[in-house]
Structures are given as C-alpha cells and as structure tokens.
PDB file of N, CA and C in Angstrom:
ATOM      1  N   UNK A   1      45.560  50.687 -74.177  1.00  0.00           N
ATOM      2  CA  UNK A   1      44.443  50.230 -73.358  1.00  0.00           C
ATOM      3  C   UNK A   1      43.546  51.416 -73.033  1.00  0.00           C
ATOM      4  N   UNK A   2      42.100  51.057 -72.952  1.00  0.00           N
ATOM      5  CA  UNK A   2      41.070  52.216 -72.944  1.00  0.00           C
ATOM      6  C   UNK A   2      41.325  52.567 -71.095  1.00  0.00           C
ATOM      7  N   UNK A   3      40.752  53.923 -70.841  1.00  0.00           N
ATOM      8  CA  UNK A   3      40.644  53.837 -69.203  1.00  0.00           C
ATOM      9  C   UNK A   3      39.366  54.011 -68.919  1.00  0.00           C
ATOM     10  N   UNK A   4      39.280  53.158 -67.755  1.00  0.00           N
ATOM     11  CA  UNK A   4      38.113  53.038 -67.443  1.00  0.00           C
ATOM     12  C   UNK A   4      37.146  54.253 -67.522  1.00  0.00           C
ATOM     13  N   UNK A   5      36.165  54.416 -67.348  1.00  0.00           N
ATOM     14  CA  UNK A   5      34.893  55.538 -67.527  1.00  0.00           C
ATOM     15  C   UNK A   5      34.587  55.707 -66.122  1.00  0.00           C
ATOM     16  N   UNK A   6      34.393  56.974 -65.491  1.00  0.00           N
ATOM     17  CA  UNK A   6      34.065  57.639 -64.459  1.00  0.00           C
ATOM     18  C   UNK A   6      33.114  58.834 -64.272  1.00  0.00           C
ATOM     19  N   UNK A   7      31.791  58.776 -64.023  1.00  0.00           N
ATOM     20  CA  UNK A   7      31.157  59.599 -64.265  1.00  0.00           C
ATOM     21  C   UNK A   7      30.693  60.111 -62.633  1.00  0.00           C
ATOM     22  N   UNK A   8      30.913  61.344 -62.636  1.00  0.00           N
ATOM     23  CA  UNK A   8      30.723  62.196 -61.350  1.00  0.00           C
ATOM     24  C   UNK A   8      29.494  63.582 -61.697  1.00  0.00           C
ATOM     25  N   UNK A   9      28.407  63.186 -61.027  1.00  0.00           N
ATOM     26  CA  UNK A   9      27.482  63.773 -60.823  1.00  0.00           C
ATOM     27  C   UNK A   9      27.513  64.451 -59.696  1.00  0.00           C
ATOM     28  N   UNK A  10      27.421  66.113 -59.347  1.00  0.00           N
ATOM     29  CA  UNK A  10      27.030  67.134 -58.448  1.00  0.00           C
ATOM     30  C   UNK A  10      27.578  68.468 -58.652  1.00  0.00           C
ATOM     31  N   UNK A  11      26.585  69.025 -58.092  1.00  0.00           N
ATOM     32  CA  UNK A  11      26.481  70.493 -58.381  1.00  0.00           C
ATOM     33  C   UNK A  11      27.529  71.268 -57.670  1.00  0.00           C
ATOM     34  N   UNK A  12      28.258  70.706 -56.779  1.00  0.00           N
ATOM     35  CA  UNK A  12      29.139  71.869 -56.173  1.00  0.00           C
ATOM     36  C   UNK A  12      30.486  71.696 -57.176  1.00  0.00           C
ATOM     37  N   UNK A  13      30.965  72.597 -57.240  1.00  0.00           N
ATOM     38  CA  UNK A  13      31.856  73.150 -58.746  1.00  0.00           C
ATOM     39  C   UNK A  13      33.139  72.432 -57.804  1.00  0.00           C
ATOM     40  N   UNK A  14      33.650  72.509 -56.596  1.00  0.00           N
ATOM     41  CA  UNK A  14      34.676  72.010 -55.668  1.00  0.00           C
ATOM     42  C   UNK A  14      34.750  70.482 -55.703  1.00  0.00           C
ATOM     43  N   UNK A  15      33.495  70.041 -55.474  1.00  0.00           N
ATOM     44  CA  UNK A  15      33.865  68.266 -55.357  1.00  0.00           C
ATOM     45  C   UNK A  15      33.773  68.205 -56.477  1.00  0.00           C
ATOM     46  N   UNK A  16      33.374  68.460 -57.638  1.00  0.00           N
ATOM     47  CA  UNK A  16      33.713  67.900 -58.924  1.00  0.00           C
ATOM     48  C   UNK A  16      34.606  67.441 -59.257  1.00  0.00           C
ATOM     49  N   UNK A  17      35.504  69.186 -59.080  1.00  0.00           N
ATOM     50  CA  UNK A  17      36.716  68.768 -59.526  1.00  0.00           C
ATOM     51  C   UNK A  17      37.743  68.251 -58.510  1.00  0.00           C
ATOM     52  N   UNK A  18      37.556  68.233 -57.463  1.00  0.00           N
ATOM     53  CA  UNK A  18      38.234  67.553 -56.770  1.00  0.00           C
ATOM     54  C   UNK A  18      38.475  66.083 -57.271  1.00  0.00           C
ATOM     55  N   UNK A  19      37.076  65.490 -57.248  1.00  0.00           N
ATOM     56  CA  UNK A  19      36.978  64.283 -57.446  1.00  0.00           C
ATOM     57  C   UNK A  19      37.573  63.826 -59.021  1.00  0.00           C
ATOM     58  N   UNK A  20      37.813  64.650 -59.826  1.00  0.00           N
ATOM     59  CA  UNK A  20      37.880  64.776 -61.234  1.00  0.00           C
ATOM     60  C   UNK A  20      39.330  64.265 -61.098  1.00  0.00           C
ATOM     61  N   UNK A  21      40.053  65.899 -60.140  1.00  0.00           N
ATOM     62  CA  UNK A  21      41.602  65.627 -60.124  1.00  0.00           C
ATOM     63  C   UNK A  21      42.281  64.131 -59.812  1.00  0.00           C
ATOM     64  N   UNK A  22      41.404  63.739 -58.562  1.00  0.00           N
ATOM     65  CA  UNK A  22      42.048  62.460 -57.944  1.00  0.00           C
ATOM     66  C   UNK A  22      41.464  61.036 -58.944  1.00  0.00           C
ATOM     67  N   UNK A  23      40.448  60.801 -59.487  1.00  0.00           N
ATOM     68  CA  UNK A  23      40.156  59.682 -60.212  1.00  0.00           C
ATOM     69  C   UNK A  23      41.102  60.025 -61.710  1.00  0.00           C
ATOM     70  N   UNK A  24      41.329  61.154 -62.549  1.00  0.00           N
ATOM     71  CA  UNK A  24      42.240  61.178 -63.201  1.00  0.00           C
ATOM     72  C   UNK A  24      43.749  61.027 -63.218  1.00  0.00           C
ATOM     73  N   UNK A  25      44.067  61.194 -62.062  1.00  0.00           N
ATOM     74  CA  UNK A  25      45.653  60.790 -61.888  1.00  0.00           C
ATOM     75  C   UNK A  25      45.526  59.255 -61.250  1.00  0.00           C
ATOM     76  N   UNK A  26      44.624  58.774 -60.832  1.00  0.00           N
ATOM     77  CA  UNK A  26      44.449  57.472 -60.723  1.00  0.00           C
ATOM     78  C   UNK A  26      44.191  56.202 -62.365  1.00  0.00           C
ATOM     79  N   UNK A  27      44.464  57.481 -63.062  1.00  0.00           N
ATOM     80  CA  UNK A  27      44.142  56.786 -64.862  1.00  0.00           C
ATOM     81  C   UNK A  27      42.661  56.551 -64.992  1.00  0.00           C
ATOM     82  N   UNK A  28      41.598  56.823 -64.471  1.00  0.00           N
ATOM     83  CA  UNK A  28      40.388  57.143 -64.969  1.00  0.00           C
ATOM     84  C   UNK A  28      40.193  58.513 -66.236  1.00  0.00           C
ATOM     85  N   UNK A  29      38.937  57.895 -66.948  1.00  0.00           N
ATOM     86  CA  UNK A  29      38.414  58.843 -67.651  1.00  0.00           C
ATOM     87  C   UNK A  29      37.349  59.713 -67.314  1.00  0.00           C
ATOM     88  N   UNK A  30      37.166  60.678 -66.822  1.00  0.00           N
ATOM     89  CA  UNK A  30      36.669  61.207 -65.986  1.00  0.00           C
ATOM     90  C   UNK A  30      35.488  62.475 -66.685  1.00  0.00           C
ATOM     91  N   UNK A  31      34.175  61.836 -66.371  1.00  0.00           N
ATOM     92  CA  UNK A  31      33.338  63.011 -67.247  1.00  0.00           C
ATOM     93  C   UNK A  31      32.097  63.796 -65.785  1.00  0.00           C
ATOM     94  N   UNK A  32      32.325  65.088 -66.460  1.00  0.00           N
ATOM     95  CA  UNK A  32      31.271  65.409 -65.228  1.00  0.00           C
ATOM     96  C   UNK A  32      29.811  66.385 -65.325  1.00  0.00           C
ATOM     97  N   UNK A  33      29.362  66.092 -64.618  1.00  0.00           N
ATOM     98  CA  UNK A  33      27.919  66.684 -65.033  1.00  0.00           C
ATOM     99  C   UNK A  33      27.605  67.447 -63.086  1.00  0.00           C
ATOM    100  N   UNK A  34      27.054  67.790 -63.798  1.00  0.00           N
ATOM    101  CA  UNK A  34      26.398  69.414 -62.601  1.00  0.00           C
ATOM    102  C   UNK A  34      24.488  69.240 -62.227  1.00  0.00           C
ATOM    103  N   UNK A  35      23.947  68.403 -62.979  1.00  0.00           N
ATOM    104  CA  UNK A  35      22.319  68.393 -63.291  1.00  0.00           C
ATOM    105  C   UNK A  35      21.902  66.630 -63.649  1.00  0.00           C
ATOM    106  N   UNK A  36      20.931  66.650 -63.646  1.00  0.00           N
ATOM    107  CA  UNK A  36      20.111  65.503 -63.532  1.00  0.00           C
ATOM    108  C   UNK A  36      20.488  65.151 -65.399  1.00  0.00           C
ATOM    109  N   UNK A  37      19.821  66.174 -65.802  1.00  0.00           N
ATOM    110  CA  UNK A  37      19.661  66.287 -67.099  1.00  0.00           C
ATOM    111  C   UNK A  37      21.212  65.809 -67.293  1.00  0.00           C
ATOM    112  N   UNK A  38      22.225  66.664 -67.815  1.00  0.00           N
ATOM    113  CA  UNK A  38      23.783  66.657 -67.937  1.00  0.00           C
ATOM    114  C   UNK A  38      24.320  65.009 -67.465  1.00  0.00           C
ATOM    115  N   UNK A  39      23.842  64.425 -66.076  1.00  0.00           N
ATOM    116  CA  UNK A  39      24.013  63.017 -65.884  1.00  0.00           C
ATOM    117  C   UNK A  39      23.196  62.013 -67.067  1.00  0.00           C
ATOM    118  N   UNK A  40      22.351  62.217 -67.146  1.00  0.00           N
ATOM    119  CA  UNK A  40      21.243  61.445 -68.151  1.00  0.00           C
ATOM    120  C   UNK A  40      22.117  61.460 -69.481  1.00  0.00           C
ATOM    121  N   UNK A  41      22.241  62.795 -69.691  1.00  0.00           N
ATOM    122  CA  UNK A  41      22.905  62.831 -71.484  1.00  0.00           C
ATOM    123  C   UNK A  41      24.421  61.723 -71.350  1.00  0.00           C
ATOM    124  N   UNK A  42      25.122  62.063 -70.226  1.00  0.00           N
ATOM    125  CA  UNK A  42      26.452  61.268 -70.071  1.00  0.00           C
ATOM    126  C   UNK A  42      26.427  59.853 -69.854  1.00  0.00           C
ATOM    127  N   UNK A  43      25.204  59.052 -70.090  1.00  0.00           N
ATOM    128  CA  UNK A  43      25.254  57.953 -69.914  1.00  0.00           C
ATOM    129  C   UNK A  43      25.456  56.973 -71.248  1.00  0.00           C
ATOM    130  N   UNK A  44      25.129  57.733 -72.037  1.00  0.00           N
ATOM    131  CA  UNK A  44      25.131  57.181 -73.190  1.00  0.00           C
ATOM    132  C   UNK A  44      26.417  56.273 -74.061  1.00  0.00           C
ATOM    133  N   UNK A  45      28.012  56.509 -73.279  1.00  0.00           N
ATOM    134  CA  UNK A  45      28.924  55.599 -72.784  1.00  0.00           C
ATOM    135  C   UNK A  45      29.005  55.781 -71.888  1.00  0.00           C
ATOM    136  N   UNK A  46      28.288  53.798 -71.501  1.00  0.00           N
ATOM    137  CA  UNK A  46      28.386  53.187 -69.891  1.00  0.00           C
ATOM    138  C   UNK A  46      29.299  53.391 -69.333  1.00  0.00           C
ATOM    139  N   UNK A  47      29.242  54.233 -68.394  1.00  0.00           N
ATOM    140  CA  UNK A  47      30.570  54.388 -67.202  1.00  0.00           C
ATOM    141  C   UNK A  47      30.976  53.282 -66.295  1.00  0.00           C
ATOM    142  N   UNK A  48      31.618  52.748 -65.881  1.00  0.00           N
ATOM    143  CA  UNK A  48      32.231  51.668 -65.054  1.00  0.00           C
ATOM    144  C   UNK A  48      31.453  52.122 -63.552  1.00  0.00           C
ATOM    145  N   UNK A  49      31.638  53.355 -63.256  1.00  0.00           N
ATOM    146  CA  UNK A  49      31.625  53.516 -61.820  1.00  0.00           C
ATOM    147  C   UNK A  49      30.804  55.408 -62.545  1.00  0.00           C
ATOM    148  N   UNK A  50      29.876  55.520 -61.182  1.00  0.00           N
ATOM    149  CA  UNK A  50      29.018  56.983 -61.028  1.00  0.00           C
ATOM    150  C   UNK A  50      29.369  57.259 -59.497  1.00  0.00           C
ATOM    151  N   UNK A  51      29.682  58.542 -59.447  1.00  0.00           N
ATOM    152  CA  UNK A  51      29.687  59.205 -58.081  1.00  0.00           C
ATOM    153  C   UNK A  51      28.420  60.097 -58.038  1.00  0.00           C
ATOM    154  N   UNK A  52      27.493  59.800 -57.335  1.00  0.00           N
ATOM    155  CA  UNK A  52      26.150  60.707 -57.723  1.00  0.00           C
ATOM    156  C   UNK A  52      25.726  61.371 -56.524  1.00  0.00           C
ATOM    157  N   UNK A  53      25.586  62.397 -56.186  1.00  0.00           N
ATOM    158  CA  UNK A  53      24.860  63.313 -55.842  1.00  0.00           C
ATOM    159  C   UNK A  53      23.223  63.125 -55.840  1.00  0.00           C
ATOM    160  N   UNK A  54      22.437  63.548 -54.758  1.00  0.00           N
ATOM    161  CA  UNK A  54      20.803  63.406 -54.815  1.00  0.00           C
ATOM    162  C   UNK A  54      20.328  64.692 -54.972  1.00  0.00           C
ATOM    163  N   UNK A  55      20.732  66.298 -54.551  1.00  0.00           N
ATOM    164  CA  UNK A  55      20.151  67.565 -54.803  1.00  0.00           C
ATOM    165  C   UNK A  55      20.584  67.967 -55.495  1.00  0.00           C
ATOM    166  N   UNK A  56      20.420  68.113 -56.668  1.00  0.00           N
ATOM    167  CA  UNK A  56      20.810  68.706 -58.232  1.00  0.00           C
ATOM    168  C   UNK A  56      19.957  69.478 -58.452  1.00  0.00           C
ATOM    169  N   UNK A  57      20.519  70.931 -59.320  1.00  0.00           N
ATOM    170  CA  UNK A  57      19.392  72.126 -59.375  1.00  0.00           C
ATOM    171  C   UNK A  57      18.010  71.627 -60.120  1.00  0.00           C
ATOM    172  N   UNK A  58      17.921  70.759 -61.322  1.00  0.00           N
ATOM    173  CA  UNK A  58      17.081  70.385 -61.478  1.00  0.00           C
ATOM    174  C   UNK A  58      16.152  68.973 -61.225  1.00  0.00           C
ATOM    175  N   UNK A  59      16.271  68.817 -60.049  1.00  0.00           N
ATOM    176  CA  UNK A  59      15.821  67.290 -59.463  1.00  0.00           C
ATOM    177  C   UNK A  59      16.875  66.466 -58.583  1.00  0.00           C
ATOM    178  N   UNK A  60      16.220  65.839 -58.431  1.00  0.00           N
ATOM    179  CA  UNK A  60      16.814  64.321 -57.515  1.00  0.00           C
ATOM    180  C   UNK A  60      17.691  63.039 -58.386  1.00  0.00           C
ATOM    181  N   UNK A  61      18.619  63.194 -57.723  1.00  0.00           N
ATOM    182  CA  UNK A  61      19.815  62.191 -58.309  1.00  0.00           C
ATOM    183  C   UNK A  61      19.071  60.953 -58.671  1.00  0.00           C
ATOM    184  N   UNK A  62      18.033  60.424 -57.816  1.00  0.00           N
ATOM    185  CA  UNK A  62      17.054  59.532 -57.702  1.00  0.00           C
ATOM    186  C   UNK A  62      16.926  58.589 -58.994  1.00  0.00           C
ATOM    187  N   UNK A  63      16.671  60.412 -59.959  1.00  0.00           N
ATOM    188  CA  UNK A  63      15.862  59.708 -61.626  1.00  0.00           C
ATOM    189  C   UNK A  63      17.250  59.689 -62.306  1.00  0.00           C
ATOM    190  N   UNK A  64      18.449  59.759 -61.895  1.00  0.00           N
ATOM    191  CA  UNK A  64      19.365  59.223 -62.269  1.00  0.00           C
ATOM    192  C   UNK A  64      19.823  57.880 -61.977  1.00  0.00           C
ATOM    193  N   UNK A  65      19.786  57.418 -60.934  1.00  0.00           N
ATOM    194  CA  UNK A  65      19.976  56.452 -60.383  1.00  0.00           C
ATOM    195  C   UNK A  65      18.877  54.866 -61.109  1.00  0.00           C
ATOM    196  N   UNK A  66      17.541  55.532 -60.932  1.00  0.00           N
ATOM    197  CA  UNK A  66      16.530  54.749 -61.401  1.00  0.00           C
ATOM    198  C   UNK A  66      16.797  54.385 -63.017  1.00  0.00           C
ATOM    199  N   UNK A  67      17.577  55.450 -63.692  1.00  0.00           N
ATOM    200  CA  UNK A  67      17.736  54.726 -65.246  1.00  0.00           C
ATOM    201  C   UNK A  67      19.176  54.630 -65.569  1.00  0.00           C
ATOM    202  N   UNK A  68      20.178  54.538 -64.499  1.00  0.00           N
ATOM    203  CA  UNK A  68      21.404  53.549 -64.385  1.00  0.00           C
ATOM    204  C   UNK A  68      21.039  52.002 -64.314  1.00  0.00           C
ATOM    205  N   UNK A  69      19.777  51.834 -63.103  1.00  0.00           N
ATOM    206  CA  UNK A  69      19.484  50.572 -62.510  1.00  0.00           C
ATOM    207  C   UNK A  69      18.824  49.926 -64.051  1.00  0.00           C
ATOM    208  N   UNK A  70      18.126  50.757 -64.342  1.00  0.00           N
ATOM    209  CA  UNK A  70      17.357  50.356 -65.716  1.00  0.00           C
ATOM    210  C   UNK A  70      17.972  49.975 -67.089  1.00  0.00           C
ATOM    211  N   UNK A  71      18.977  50.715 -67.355  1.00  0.00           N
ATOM    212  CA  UNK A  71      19.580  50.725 -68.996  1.00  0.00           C
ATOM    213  C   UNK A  71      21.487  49.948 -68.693  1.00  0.00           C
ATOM    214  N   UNK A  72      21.878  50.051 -67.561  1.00  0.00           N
ATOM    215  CA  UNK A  72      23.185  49.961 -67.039  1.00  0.00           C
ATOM    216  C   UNK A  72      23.698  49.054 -66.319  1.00  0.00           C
ATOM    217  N   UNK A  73      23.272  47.704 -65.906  1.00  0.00           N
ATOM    218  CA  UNK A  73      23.119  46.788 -64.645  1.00  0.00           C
ATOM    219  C   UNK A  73      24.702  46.813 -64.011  1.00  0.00           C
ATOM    220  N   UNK A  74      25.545  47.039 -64.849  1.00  0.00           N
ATOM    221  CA  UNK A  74      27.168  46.468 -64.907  1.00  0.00           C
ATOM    222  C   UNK A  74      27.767  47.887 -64.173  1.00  0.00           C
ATOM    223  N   UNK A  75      26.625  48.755 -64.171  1.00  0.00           N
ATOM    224  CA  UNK A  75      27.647  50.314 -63.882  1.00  0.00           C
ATOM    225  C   UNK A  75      27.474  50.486 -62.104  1.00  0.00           C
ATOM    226  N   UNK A  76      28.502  50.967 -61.199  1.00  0.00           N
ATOM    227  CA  UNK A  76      28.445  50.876 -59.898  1.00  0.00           C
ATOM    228  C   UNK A  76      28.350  51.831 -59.373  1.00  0.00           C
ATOM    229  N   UNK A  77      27.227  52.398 -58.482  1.00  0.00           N
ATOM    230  CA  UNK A  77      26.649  53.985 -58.029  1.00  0.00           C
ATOM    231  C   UNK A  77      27.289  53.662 -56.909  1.00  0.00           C
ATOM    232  N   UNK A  78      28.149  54.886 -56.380  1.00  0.00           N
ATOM    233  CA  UNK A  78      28.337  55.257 -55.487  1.00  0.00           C
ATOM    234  C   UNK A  78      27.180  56.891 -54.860  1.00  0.00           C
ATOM    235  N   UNK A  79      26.667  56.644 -54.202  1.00  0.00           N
ATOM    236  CA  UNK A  79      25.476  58.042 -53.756  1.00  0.00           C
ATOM    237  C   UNK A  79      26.249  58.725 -52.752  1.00  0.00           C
ATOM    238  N   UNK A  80      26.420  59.945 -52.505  1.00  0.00           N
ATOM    239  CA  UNK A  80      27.218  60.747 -51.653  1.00  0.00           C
ATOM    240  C   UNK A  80      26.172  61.902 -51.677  1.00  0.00           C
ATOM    241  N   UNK A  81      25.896  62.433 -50.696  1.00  0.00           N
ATOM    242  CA  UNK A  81      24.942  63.079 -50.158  1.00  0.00           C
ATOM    243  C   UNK A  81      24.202  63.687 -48.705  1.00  0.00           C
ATOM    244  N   UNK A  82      24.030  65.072 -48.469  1.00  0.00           N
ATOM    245  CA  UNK A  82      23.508  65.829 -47.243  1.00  0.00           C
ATOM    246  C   UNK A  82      22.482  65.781 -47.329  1.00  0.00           C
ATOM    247  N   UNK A  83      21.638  64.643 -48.118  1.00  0.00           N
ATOM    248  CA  UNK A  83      20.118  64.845 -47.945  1.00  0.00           C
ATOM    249  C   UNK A  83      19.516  64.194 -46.277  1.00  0.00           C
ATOM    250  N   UNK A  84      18.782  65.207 -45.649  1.00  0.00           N
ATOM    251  CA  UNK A  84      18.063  64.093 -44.903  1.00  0.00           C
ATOM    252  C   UNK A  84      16.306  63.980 -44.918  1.00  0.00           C
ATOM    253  N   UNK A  85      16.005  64.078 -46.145  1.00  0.00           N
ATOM    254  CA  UNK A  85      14.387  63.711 -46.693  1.00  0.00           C
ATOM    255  C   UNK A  85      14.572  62.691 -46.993  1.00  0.00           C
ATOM    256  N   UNK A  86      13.398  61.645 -45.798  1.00  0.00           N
ATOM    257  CA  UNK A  86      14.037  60.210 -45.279  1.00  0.00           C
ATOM    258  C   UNK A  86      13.078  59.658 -46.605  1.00  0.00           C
ATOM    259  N   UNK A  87      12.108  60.554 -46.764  1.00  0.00           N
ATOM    260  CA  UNK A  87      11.160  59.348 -48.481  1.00  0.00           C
ATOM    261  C   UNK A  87      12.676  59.298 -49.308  1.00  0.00           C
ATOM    262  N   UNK A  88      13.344  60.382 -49.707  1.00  0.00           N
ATOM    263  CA  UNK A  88      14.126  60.305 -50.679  1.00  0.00           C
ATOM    264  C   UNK A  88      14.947  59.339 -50.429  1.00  0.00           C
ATOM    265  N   UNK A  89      15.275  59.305 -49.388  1.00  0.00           N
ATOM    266  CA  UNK A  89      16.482  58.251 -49.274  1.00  0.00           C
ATOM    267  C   UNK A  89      16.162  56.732 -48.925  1.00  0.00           C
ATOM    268  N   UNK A  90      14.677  57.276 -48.647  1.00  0.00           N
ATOM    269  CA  UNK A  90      14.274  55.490 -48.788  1.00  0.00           C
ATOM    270  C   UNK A  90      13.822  55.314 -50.524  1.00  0.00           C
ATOM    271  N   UNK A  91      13.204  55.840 -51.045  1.00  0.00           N
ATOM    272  CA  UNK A  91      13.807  55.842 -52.687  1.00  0.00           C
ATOM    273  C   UNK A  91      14.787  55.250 -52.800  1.00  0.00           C
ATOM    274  N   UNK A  92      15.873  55.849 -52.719  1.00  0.00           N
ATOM    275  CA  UNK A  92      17.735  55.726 -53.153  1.00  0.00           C
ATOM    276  C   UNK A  92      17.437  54.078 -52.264  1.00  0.00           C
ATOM    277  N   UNK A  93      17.317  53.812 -51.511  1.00  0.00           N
ATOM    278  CA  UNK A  93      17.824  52.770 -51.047  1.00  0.00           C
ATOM    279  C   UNK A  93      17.069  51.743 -51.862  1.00  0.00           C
ATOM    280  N   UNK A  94      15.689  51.351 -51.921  1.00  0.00           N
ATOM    281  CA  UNK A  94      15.039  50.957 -52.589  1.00  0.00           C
ATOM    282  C   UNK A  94      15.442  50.629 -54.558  1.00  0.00           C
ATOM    283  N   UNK A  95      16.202  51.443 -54.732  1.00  0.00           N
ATOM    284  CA  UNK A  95      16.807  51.356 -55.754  1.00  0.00           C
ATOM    285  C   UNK A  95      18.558  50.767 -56.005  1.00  0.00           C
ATOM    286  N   UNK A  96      18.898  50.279 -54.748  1.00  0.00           N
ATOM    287  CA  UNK A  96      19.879  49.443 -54.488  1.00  0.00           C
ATOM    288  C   UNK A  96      21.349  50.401 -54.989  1.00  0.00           C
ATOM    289  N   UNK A  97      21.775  51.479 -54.410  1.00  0.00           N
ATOM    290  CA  UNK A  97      22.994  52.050 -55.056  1.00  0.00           C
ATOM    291  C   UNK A  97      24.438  50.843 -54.146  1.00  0.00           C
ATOM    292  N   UNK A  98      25.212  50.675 -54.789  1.00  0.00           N
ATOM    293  CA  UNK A  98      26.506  50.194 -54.265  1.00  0.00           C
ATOM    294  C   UNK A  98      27.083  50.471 -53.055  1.00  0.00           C
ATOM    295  N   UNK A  99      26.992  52.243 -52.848  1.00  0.00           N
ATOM    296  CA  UNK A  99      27.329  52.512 -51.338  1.00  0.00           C
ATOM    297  C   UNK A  99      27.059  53.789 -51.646  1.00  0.00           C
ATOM    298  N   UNK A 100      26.604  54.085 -50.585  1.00  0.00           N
ATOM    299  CA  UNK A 100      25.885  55.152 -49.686  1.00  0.00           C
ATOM    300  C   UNK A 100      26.080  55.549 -48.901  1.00  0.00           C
ATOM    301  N   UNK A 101      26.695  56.779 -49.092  1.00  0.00           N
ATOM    302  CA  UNK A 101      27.395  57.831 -48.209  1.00  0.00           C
ATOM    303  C   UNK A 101      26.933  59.211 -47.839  1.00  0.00           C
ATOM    304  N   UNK A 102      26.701  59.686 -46.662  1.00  0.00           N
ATOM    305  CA  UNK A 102      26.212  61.119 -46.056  1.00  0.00           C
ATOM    306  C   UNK A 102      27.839  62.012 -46.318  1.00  0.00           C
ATOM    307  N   UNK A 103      27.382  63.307 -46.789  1.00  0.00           N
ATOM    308  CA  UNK A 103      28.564  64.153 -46.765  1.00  0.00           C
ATOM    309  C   UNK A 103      28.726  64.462 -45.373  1.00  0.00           C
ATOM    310  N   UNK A 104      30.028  64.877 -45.165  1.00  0.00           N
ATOM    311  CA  UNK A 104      31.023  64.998 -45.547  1.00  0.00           C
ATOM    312  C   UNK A 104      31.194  63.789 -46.221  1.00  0.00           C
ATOM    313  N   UNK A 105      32.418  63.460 -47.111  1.00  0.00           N
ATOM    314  CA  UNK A 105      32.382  61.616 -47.712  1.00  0.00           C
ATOM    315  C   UNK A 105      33.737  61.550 -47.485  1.00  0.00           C
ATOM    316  N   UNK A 106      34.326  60.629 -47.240  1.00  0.00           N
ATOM    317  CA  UNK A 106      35.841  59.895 -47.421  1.00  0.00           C
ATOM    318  C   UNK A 106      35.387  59.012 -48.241  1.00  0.00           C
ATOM    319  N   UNK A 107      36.538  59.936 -48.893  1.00  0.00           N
ATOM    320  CA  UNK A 107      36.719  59.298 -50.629  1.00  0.00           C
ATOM    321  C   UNK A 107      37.445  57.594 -50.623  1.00  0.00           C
ATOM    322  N   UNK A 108      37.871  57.006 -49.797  1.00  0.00           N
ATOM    323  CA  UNK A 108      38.143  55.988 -49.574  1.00  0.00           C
ATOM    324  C   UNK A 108      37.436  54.846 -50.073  1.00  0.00           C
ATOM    325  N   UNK A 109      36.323  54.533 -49.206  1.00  0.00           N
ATOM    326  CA  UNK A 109      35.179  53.653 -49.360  1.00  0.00           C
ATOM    327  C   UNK A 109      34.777  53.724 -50.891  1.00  0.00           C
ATOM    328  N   UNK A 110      35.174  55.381 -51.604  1.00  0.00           N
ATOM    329  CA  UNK A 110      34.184  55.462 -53.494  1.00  0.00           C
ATOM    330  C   UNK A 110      35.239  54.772 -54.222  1.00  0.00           C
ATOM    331  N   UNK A 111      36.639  55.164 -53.573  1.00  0.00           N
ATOM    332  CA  UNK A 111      37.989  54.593 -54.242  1.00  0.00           C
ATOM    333  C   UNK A 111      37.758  53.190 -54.716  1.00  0.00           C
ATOM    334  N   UNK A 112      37.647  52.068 -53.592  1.00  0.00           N
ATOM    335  CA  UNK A 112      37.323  50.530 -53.230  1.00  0.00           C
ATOM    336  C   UNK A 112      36.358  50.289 -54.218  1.00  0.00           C
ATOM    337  N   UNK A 113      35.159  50.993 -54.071  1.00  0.00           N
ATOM    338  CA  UNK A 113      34.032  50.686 -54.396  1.00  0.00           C
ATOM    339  C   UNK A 113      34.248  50.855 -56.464  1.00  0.00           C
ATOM    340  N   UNK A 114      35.033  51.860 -57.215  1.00  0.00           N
ATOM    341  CA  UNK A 114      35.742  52.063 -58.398  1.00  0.00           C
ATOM    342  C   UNK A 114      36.449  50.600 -59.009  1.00  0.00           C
ATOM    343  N   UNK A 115      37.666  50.725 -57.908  1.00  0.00           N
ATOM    344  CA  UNK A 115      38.928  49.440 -58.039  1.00  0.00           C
ATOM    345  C   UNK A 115      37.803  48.075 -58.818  1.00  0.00           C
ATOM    346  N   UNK A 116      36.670  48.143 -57.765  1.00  0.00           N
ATOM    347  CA  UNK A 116      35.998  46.280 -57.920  1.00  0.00           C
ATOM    348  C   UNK A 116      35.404  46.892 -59.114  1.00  0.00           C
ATOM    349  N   UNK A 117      34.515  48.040 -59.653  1.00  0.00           N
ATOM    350  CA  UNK A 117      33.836  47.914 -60.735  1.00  0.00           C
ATOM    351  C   UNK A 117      35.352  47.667 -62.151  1.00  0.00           C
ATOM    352  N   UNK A 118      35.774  47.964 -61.667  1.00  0.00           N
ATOM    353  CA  UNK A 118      37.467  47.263 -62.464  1.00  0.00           C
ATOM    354  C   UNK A 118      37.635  45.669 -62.964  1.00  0.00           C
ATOM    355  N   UNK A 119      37.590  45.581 -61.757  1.00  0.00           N
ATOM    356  CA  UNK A 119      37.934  43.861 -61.389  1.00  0.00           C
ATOM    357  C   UNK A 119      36.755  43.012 -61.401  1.00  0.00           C
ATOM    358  N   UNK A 120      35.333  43.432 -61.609  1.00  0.00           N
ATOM    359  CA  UNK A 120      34.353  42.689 -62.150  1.00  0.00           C
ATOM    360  C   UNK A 120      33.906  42.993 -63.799  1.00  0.00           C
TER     361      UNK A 120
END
C-alpha cells in the first residue's frame, strides 16, 4: 500500500524536521520544501495534506496556497504561522485554508486535520 503524501512547507530547518520526524513514523510520506518556489516544484505529486508556512525567504506562502486552491481541490492546507500583516492574512483566509494556526502550533489540531484528508 502507497503512504499517504505529506508536504511541509517552512523555512525554519527545526519545524521541518520536526514535523518530518513525527508525520513519518506516523507512516506518511513526507517531502519538504524551505521556499515558495521548492513548495510549487513539490506539487507536482498531489499531496494529501500541506503544512504551510506564510514567510518564506522568497515570498508569501499565499502564492502557494492560491495554486493548491487552483490545480489541487482534494489537497488539505493546514497554514501555521507568526504573521501578523492583517492584508496577508485576510488573503490566506479569503483563499479558504483547512485550518489556521498562529505559531507557536500544537501539532494536534494538523494531526486531525491529516487523519480526515485520509478518510476523505
């Protein structure tokens, strides 16, 4: 059996792999990107579930998000993020992510939010 696809977008080298460690021993396939760009190229097999980040060295998680919503309908954004540039995040919202989380994040709520892109 294939494992599911997990794609984790952000620049801090710590939650990556954090998040890497725990969705892989959970039997995810786990790919990760650091940049807007690096997320964009990794889409190209639909991931089940995105953990995305909005301040990436080169841009806003945003134009990631906007061509998940666009090319991906089936894939489930989780947004985790210290932004408080309220246009941006009225963007992000406007673009309907799954759940939306301010850092610090409990990984809990991204866990749940994984499981159902499973089970749908």
């Amino acid at each position: 059996m294939d494992r599911p696809r997990i794609l984790i977008i952000d620049d801090d080298y710590y939650t990556r792999h954090a998040l890497h460690n725990l969705f892989n021993r959970r039997g995810w396939q786990v790919s990760l990107a650091s940049s807007v760009a690096e997320g964009l190229a990794r889409l190209s097999t639909e991931p089940r579930c995105i953990i995305l980040d909005l301040n990436l060295p080169d841009g806003g998680g945003e134009i990631v998000l906007r061509e998940v919503r666009r090319r991906l309908p089936r894939t489930m954004v989780a947004v985790c993020s210290g932004s408080t540039d309220a246009g941006q995040l009225a963007e992000v919202r406007n673009l309907r992510p799954d759940l939306l989380l301010c850092k610090p994040v409990d990984v809990a709520p991204i866990e749940r939010l994984c499981l159902s892109a499973l089970a749908g």
